[in-house]
PDB file of N, CA and C in Angstrom:
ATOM      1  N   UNK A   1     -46.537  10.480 -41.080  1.00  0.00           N
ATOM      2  CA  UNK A   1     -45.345   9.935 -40.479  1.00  0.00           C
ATOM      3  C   UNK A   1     -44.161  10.863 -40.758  1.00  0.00           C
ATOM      4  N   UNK A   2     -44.179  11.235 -42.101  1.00  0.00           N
ATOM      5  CA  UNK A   2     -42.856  12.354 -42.664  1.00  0.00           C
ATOM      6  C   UNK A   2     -43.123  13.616 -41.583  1.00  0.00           C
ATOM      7  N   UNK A   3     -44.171  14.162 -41.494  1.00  0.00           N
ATOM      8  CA  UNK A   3     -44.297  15.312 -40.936  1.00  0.00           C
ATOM      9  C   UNK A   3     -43.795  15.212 -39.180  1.00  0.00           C
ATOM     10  N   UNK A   4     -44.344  14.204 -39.003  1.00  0.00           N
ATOM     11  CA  UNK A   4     -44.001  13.970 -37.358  1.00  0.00           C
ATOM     12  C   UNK A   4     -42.817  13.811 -37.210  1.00  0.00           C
ATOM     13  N   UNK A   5     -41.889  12.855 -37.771  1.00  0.00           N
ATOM     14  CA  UNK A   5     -40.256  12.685 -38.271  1.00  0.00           C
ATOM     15  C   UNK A   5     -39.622  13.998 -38.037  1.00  0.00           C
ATOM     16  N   UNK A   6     -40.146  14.883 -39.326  1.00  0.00           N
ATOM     17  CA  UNK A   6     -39.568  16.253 -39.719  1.00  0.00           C
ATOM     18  C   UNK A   6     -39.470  17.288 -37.600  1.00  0.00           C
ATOM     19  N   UNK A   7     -40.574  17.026 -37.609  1.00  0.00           N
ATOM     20  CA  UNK A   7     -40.444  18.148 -36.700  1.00  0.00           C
ATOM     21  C   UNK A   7     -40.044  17.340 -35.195  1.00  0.00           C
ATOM     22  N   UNK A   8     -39.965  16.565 -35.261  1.00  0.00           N
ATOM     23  CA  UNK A   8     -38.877  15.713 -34.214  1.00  0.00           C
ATOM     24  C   UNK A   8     -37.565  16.002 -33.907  1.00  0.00           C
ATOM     25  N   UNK A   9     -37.078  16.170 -35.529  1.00  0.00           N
ATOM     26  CA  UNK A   9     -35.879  16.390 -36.018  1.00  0.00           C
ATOM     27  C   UNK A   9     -35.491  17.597 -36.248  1.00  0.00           C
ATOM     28  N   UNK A  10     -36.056  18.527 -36.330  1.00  0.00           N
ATOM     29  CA  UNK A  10     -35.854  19.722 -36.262  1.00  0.00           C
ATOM     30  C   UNK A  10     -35.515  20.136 -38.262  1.00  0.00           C
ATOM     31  N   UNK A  11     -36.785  19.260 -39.131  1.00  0.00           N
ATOM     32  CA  UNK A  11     -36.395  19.208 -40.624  1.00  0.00           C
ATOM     33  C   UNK A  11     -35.355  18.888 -41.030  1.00  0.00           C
ATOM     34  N   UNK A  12     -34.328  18.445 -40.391  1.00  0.00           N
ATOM     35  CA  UNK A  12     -32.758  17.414 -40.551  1.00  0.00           C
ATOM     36  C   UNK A  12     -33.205  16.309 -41.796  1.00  0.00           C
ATOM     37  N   UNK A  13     -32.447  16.235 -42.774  1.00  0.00           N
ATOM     38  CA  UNK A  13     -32.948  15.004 -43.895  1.00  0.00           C
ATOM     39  C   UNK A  13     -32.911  13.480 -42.949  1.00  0.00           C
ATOM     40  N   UNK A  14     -34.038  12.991 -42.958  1.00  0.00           N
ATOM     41  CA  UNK A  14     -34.220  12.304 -42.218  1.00  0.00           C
ATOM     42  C   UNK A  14     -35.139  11.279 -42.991  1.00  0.00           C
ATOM     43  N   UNK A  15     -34.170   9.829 -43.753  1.00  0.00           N
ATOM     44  CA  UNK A  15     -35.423   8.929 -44.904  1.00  0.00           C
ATOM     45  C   UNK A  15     -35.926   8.080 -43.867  1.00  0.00           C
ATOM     46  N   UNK A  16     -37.216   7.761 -44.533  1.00  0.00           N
ATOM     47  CA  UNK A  16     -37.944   6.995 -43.790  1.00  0.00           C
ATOM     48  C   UNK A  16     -38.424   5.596 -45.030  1.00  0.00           C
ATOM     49  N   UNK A  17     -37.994   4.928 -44.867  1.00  0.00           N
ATOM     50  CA  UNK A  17     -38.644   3.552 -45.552  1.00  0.00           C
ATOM     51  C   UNK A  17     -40.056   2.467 -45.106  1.00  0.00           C
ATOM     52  N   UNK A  18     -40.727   2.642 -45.835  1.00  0.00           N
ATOM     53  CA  UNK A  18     -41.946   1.368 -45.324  1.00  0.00           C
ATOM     54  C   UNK A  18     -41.694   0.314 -46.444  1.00  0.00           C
ATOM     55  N   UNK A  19     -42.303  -1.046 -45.394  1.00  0.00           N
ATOM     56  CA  UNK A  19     -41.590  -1.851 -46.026  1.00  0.00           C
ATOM     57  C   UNK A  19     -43.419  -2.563 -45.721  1.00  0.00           C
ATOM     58  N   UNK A  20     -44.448  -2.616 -46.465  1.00  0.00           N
ATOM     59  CA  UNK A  20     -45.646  -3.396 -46.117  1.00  0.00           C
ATOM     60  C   UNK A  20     -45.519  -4.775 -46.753  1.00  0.00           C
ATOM     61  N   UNK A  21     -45.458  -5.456 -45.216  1.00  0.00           N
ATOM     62  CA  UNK A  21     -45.725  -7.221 -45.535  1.00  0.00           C
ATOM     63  C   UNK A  21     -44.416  -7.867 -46.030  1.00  0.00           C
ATOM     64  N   UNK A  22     -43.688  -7.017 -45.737  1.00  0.00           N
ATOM     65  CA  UNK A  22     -42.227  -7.469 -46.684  1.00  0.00           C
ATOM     66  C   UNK A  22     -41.736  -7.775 -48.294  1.00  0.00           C
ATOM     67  N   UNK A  23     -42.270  -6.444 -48.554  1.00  0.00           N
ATOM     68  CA  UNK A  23     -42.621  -6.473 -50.082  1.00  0.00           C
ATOM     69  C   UNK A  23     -41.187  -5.923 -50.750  1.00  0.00           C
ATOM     70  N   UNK A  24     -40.278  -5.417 -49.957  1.00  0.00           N
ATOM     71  CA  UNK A  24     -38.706  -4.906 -50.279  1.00  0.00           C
ATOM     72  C   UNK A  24     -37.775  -6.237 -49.993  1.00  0.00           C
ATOM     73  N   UNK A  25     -38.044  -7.318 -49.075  1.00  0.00           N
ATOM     74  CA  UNK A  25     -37.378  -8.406 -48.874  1.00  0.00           C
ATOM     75  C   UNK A  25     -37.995  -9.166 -49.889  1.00  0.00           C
ATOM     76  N   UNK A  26     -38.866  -9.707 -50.399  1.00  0.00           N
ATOM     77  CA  UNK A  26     -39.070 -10.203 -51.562  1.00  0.00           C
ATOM     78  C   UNK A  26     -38.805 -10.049 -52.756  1.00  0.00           C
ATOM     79  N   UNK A  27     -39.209  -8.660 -53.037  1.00  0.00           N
ATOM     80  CA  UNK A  27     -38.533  -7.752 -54.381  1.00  0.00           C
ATOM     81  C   UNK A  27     -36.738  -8.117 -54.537  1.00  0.00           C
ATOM     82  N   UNK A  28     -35.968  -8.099 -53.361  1.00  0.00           N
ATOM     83  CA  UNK A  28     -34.572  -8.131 -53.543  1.00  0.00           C
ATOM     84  C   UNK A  28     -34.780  -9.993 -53.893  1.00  0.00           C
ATOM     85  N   UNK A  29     -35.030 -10.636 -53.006  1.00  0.00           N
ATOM     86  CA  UNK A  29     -35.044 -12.022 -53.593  1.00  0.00           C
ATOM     87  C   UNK A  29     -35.314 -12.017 -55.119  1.00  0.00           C
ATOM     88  N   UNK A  30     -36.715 -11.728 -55.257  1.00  0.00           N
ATOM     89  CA  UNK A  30     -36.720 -12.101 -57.266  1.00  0.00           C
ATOM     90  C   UNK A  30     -35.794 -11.758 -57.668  1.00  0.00           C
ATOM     91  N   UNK A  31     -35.417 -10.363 -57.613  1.00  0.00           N
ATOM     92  CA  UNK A  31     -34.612  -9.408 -58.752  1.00  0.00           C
ATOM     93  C   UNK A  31     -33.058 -10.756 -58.816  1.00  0.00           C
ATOM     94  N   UNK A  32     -32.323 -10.898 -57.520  1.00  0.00           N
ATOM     95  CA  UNK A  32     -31.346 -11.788 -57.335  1.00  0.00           C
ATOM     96  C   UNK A  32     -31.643 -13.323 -57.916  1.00  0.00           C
ATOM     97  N   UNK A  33     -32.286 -13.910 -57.920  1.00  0.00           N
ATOM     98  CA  UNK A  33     -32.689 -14.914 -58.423  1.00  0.00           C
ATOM     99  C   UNK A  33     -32.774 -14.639 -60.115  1.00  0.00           C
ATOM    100  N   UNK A  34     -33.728 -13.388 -60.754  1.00  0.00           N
ATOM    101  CA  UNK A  34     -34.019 -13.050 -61.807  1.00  0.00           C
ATOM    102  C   UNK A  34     -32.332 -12.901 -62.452  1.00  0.00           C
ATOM    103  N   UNK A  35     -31.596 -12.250 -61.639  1.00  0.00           N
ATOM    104  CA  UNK A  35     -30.072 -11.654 -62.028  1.00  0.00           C
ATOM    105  C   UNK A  35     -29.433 -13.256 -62.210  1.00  0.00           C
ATOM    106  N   UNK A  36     -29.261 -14.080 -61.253  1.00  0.00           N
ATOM    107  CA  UNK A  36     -28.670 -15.481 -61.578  1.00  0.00           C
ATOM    108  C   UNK A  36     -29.058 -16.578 -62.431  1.00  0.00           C
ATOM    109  N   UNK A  37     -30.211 -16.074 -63.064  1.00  0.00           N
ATOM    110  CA  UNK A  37     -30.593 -16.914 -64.226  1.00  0.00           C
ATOM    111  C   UNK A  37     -30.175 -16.365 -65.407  1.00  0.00           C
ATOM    112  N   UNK A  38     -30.459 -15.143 -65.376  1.00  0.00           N
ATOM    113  CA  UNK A  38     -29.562 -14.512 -66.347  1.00  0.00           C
ATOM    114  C   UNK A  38     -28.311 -14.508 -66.633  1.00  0.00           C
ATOM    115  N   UNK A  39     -27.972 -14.728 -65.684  1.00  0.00           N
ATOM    116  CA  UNK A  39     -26.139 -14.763 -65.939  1.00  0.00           C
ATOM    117  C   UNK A  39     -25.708 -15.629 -66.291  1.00  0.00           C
ATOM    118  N   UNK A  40     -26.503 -17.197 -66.092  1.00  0.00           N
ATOM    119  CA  UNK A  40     -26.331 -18.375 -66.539  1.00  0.00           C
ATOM    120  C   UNK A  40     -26.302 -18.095 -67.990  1.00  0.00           C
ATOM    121  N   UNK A  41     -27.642 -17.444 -69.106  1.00  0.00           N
ATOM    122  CA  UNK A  41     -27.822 -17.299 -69.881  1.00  0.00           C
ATOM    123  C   UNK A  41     -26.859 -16.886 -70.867  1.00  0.00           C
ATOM    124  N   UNK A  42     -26.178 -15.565 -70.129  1.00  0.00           N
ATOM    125  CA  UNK A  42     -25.392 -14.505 -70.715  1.00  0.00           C
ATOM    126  C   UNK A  42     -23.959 -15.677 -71.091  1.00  0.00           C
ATOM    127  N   UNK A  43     -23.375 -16.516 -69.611  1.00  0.00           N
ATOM    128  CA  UNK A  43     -22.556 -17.249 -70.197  1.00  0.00           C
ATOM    129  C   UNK A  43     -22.786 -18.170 -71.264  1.00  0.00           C
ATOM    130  N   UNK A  44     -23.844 -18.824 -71.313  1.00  0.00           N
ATOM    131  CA  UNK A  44     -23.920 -20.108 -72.002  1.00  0.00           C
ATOM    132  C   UNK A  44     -24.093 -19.271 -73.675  1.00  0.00           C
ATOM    133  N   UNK A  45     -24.753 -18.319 -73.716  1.00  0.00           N
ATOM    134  CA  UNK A  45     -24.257 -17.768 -75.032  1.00  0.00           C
ATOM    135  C   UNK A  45     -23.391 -16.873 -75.567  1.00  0.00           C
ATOM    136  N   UNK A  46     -22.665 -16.240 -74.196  1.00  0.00           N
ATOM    137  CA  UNK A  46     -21.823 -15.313 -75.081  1.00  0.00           C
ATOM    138  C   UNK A  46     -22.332 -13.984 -75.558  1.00  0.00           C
ATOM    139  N   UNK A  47     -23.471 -13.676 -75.297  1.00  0.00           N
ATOM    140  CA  UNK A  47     -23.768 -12.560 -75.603  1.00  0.00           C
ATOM    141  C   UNK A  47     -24.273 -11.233 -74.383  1.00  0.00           C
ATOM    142  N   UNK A  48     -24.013 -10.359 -74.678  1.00  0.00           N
ATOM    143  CA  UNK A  48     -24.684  -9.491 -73.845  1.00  0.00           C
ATOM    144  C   UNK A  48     -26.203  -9.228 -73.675  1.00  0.00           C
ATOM    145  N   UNK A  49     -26.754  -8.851 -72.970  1.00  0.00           N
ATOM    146  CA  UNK A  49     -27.765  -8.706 -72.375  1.00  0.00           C
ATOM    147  C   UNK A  49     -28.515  -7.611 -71.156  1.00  0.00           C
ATOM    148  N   UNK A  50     -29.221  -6.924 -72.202  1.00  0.00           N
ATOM    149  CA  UNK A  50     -29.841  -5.568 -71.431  1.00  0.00           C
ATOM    150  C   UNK A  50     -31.302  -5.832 -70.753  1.00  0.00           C
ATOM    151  N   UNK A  51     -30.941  -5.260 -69.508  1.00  0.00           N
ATOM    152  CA  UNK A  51     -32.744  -5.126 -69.286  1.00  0.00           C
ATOM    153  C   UNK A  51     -33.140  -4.585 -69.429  1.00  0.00           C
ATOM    154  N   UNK A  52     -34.291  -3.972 -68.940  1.00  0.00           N
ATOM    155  CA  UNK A  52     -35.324  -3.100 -69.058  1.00  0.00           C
ATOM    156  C   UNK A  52     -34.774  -1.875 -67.760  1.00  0.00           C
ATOM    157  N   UNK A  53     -35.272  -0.765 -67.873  1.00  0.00           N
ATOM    158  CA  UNK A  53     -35.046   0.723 -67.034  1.00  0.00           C
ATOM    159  C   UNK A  53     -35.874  -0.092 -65.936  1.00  0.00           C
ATOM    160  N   UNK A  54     -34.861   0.337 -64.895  1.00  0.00           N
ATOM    161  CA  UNK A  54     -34.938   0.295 -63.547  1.00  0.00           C
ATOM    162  C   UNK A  54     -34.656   1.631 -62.894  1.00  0.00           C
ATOM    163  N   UNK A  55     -35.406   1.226 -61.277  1.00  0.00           N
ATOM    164  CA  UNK A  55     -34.795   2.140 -60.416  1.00  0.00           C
ATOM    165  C   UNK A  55     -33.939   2.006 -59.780  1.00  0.00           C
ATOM    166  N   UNK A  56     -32.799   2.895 -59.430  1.00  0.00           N
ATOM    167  CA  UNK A  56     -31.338   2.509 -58.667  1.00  0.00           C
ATOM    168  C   UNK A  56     -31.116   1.236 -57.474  1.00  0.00           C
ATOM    169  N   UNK A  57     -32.099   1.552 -56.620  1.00  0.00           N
ATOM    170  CA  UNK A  57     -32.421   0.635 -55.852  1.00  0.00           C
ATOM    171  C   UNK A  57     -32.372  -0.757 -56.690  1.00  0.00           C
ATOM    172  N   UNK A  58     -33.441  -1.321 -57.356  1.00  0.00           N
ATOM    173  CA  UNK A  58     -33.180  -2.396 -57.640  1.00  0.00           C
ATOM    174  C   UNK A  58     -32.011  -2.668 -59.633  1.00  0.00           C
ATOM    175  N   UNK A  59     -31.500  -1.966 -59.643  1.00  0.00           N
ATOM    176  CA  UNK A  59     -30.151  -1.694 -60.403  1.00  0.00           C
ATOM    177  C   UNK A  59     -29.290  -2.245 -59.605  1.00  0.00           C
ATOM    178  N   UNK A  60     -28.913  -1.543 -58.204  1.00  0.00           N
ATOM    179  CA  UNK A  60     -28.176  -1.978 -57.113  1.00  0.00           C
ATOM    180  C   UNK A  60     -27.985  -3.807 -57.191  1.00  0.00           C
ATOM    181  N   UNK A  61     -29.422  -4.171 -56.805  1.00  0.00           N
ATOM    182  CA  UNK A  61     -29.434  -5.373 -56.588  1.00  0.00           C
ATOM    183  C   UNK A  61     -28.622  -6.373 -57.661  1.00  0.00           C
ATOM    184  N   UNK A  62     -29.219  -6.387 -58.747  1.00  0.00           N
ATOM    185  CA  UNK A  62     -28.592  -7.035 -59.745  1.00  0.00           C
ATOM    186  C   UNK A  62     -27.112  -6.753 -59.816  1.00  0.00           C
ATOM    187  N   UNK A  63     -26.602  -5.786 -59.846  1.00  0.00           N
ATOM    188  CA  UNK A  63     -24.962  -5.537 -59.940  1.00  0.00           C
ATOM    189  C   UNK A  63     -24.614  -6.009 -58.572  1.00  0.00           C
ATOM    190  N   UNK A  64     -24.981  -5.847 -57.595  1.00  0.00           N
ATOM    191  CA  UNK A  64     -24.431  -6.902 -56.196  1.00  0.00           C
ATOM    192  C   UNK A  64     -24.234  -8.573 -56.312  1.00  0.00           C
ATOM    193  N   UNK A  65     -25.563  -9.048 -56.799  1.00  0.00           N
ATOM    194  CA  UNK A  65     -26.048 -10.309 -56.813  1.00  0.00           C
ATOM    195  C   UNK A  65     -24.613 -10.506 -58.599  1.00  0.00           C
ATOM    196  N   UNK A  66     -24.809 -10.305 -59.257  1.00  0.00           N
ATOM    197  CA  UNK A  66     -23.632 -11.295 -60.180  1.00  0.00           C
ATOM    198  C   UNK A  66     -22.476 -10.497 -60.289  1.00  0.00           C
ATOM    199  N   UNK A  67     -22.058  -9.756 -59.247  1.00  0.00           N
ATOM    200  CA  UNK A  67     -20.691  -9.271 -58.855  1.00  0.00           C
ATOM    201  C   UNK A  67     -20.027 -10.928 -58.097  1.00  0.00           C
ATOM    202  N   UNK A  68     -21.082 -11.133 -57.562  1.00  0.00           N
ATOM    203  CA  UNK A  68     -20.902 -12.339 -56.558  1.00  0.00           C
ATOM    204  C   UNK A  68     -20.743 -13.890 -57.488  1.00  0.00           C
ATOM    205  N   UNK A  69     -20.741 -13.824 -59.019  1.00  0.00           N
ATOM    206  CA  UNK A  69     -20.933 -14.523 -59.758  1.00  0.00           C
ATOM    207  C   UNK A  69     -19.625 -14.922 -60.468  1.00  0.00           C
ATOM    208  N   UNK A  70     -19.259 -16.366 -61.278  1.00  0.00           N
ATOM    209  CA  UNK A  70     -17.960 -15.505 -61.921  1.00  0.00           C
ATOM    210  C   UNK A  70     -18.594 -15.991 -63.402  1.00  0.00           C
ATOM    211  N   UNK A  71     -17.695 -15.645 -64.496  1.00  0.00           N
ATOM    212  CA  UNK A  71     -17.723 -15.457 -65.184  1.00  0.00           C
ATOM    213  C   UNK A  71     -19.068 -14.548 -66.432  1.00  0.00           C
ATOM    214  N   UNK A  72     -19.166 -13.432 -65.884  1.00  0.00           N
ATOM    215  CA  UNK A  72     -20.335 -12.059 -65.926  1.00  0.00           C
ATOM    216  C   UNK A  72     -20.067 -11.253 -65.434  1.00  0.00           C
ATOM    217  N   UNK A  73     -20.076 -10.097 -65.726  1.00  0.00           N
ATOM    218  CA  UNK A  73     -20.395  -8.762 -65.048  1.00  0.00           C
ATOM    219  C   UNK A  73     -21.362  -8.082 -65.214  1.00  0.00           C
ATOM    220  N   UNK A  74     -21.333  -6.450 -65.186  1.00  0.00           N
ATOM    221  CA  UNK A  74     -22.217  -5.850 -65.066  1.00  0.00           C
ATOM    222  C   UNK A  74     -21.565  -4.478 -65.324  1.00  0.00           C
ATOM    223  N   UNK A  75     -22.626  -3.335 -65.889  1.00  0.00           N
ATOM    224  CA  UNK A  75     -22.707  -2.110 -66.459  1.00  0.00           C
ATOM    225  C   UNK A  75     -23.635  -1.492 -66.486  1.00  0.00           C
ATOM    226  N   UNK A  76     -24.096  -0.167 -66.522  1.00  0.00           N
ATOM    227  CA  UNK A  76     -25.238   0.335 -66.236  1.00  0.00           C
ATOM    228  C   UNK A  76     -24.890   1.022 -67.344  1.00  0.00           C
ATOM    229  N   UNK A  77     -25.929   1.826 -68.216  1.00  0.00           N
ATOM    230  CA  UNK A  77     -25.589   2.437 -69.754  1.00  0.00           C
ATOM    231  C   UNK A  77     -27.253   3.186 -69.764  1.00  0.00           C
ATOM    232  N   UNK A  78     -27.042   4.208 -69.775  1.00  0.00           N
ATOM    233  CA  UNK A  78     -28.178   5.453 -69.954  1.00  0.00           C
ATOM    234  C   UNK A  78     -28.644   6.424 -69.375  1.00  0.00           C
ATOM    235  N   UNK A  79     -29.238   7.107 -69.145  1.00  0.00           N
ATOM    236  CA  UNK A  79     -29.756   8.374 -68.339  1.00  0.00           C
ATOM    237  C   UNK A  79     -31.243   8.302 -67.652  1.00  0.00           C
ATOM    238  N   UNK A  80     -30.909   8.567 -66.620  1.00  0.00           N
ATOM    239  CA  UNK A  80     -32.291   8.537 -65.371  1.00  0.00           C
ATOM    240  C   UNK A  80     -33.576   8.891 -66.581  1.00  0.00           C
ATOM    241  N   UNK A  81     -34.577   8.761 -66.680  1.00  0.00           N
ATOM    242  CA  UNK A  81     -34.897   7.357 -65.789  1.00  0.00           C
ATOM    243  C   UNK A  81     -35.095   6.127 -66.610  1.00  0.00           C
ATOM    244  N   UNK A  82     -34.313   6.205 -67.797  1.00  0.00           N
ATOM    245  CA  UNK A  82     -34.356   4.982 -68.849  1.00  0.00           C
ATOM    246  C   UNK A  82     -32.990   3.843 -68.485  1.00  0.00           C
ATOM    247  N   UNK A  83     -32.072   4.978 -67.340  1.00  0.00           N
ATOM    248  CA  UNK A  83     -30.558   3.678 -66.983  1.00  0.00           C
ATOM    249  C   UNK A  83     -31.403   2.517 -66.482  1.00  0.00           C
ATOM    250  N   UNK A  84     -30.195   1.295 -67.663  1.00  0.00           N
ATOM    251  CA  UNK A  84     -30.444  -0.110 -67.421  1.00  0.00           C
ATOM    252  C   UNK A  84     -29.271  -0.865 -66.947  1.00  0.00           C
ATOM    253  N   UNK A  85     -29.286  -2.020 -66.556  1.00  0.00           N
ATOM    254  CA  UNK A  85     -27.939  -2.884 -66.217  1.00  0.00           C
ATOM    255  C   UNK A  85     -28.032  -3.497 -67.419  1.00  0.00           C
ATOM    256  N   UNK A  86     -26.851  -3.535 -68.292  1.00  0.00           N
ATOM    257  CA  UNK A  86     -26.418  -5.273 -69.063  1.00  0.00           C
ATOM    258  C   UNK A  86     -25.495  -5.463 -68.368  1.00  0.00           C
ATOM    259  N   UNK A  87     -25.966  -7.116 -68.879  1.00  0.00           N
ATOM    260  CA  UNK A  87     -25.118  -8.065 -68.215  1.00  0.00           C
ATOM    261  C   UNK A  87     -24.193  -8.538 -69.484  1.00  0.00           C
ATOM    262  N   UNK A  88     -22.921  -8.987 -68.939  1.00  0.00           N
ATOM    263  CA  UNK A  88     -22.118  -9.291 -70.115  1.00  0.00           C
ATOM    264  C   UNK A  88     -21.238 -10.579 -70.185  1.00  0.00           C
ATOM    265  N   UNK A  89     -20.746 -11.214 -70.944  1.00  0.00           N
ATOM    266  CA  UNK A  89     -19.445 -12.398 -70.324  1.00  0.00           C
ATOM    267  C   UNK A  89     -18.374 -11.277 -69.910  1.00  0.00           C
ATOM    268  N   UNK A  90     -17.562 -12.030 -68.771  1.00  0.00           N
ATOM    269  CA  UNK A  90     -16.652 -11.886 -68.475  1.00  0.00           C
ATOM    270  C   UNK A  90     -15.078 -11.940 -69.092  1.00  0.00           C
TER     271      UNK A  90
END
């Protein structure tokens, strides 16, 4: 598919995403759901809270999803490919 793309295009950067069965629309659901339980958490104790190394893509998600939240934010803290989001009180 990349190769046929490429020379369509004349090798122009040109991304191509597959998405099988809707496995990128689901993935954003958990992660958002996963992010709003957490944030519940983060308020009700007051403490901060790191996840685990992600990829930007779903990094993205979580800092979108409890941007949209109040009292929490969000921070990203480390170097590819160990950067994580904590979540924090507000």
């Amino acid at each position: 598919m990349r190769t046929v793309v490429q020379r369509r295009t004349e090798g122009h950067g040109t991304r191509i995403n597959v998405d099988v069965a809707g496995y990128r629309a689901r993935r954003r659901e958990a992660l958002a759901h996963f992010a709003e339980e957490l944030a519940g958490k983060v308020r009700e104790s007051g403490k901060d809270q790191a996840l685990e190394p992600m990829p930007p893509a779903d990094r993205k998600v979580v800092h979108d999803t409890i941007a949209e939240l109040e009292g929490v934010t969000t921070m990203s803290e480390g170097e590819e490919p160990l950067r994580r989001v904590v979540v924090r009180p507000a």
